[in-house]
Protein backbone atom coordinates (compact mmCIF):
# COMPACT_ATOMS: atom_id res chain seq x y z
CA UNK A 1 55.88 200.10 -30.37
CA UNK A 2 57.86 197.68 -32.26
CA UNK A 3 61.13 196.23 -30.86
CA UNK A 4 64.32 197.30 -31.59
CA UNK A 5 66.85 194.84 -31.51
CA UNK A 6 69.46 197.86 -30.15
CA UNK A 7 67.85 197.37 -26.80
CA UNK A 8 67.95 193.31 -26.50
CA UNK A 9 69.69 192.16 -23.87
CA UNK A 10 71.03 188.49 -24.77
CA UNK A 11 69.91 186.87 -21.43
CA UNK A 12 70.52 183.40 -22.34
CA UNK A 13 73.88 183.73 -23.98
CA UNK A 14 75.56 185.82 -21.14
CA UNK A 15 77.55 183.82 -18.63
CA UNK A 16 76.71 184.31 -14.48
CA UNK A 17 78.27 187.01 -13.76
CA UNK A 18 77.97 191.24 -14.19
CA UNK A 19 77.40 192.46 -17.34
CA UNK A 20 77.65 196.33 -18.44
CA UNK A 21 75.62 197.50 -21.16
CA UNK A 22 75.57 201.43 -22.68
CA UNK A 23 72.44 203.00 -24.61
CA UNK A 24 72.07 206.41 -26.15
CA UNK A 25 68.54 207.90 -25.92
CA UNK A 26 67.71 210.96 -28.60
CA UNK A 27 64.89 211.99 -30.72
CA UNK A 28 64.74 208.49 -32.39
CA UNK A 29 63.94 206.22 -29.13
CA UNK A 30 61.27 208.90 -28.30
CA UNK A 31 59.46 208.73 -31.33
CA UNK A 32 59.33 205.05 -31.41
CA UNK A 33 57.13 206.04 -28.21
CA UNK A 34 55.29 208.91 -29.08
CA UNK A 35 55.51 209.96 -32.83
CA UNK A 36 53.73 213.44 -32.20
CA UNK A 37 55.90 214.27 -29.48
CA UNK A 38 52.99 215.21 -27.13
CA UNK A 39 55.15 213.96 -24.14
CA UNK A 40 58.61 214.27 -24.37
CA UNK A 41 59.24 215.60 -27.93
CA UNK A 42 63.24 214.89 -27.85
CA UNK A 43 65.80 214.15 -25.37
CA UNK A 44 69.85 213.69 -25.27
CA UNK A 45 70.23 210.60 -22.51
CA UNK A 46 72.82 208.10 -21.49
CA UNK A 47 71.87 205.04 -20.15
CA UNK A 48 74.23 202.48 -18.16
CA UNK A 49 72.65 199.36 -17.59
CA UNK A 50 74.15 196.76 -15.43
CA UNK A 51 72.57 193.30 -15.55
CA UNK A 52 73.63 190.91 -13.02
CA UNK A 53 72.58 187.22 -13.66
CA UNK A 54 72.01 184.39 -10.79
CA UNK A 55 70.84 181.06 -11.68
CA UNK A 56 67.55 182.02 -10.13
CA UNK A 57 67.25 185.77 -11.18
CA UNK A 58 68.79 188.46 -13.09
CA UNK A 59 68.90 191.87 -11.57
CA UNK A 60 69.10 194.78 -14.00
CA UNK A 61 70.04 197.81 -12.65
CA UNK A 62 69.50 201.53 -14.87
CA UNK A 63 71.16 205.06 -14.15
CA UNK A 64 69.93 207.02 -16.49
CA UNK A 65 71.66 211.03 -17.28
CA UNK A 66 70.92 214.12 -19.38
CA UNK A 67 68.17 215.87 -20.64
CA UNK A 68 64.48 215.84 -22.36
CA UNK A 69 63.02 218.71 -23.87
CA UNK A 70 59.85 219.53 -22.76
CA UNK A 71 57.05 222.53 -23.10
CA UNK A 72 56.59 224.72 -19.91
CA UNK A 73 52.92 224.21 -18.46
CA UNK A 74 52.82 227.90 -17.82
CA UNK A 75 54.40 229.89 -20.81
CA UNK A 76 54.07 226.87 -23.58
CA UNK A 77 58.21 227.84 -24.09
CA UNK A 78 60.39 224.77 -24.50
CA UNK A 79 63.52 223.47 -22.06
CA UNK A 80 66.04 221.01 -21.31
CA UNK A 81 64.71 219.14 -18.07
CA UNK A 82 67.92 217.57 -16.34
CA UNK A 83 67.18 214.29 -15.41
CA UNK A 84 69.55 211.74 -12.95
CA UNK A 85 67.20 208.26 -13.04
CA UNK A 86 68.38 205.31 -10.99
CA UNK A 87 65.99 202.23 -11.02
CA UNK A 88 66.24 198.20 -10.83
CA UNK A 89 64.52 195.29 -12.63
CA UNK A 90 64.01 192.26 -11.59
CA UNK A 91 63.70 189.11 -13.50
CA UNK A 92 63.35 185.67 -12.56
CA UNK A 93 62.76 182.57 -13.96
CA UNK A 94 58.69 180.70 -14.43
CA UNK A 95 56.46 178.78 -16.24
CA UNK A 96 55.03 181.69 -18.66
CA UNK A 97 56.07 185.12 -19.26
CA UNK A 98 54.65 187.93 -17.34
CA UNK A 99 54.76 190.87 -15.41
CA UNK A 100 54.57 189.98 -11.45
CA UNK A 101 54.89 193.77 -10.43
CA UNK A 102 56.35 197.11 -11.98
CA UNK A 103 59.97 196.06 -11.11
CA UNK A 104 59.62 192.49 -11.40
CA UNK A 105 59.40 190.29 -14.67
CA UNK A 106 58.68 186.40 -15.15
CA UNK A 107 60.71 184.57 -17.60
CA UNK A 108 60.70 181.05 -19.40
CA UNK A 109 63.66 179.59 -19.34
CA UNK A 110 63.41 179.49 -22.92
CA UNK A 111 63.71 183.14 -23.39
CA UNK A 112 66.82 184.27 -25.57
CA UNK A 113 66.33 187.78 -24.84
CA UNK A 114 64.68 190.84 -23.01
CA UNK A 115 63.99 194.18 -24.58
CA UNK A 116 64.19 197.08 -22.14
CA UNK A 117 63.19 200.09 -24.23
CA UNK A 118 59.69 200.30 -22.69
CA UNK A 119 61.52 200.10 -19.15
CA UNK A 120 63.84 202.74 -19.66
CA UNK A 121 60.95 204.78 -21.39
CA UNK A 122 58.46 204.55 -18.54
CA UNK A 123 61.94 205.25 -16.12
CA UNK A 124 62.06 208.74 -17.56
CA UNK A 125 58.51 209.12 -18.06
CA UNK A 126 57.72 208.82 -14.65
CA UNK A 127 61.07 210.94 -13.54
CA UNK A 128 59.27 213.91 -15.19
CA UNK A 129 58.01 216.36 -13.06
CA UNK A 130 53.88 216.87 -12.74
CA UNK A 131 54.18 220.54 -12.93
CA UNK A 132 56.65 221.61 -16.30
CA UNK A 133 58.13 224.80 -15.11
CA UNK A 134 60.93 226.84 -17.21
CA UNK A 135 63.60 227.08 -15.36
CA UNK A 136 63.19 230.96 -14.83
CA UNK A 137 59.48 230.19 -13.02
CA UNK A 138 61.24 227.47 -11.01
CA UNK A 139 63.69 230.15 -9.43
CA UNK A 140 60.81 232.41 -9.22
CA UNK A 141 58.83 229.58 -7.19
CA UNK A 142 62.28 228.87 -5.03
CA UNK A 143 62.55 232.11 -3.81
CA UNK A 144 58.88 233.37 -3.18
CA UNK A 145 56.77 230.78 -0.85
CA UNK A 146 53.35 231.86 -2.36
CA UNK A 147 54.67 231.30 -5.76
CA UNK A 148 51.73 228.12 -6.18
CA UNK A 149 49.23 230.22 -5.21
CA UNK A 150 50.00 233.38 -7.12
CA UNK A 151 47.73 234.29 -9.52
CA UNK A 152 49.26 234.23 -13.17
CA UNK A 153 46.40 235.26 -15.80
CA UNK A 154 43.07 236.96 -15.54
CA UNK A 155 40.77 237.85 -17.82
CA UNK A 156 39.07 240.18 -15.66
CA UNK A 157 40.66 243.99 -15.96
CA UNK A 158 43.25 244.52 -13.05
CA UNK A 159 41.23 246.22 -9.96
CA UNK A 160 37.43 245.00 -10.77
CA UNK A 161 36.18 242.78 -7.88
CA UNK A 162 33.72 239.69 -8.82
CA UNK A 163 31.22 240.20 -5.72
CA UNK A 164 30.70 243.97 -7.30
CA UNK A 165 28.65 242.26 -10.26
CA UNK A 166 25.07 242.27 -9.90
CA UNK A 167 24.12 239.00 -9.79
CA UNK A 168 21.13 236.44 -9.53
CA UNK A 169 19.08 237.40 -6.57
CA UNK A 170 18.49 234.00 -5.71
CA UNK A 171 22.22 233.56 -5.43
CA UNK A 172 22.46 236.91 -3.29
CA UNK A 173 19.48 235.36 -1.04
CA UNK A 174 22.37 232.52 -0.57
CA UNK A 175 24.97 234.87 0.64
CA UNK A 176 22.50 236.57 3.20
CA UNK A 177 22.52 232.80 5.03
CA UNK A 178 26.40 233.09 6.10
């Protein structure tokens, strides 16, 4: 991905104190990520970024609103996933750039400024849920506790049993052993 500028925060220009910064995240920031849109093919976000700078470390704090459009898992239809992301960076001060741990980033002193667009990416990446679900399945699953383990599609024809097929006899030998 290449860097846009719009998400440089000015680190060594900004005085000690809080600092309040504002992005907007559409189809535009998403395709820097993913061009194809296999992941998250558009999105309408706001993110408030609030970077706090110590003479030892700067603490960056994201809350991140709106919505992504993604494709259901189960009926390939697309929907507008709410999302409410609330996550904070850490940055301090060393010898040689580099990251220390997911939340925490090493500086030079030298450094003029800090691009966050792959943080707020991977923020709402990982806010995603594993299992896409329209919202109409997600009601479905809400009110019915066997929702998970409902069958969805078959390809066998409703009412046919799969221990009625003849099978391999050494198979059937198998069975006899239970």
């Amino acid at each position: 991905m290449k860097k846009d500028p719009q998400f440089d925060l000015p680190i060594a220009r900004l005085s000690l104190k809080m600092h309040q910064f504002a992005f907007e995240l559409g189809r535009a920031f998403f395709e820097e990520f993913d061009p194809k849109g296999e992941f998250i093919a558009d999105g309408n976000l706001h993110a408030e970024v609030t970077l706090d700078k110590t003479e030892r470390v700067i603490t960056i704090d994201s809350h991140i609103t709106g919505t992504v459009r993604l494709t259901c898992d189960r009926s390939l239809d697309e929907y507008d996933q709410p999302l409410d992301i609330e996550n904070q960076l850490l940055v301090r001060y060393g010898d040689e750039p580099k990251e220390l741990d997911d939340d925490v980033l090493q500086v030079t002193p030298e450094t003029l400024t800090l691009n966050i667009a792959q943080h707020l990416y991977d923020y709402i990446g990982l806010a995603l849920p594993m299992k896409k679900l329209h919202p109409r399945f997600q009601n479905e699953a809400d009110d019915d506790p066997d929702a998970a383990t409902k069958l969805i599609f078959s390809t066998r024809p409703a009412g046919e049993n799969p221990d009625d097929e003849p099978g391999d006899p050494r198979w059937a030998a198998l069975k006899n052993l239970n």
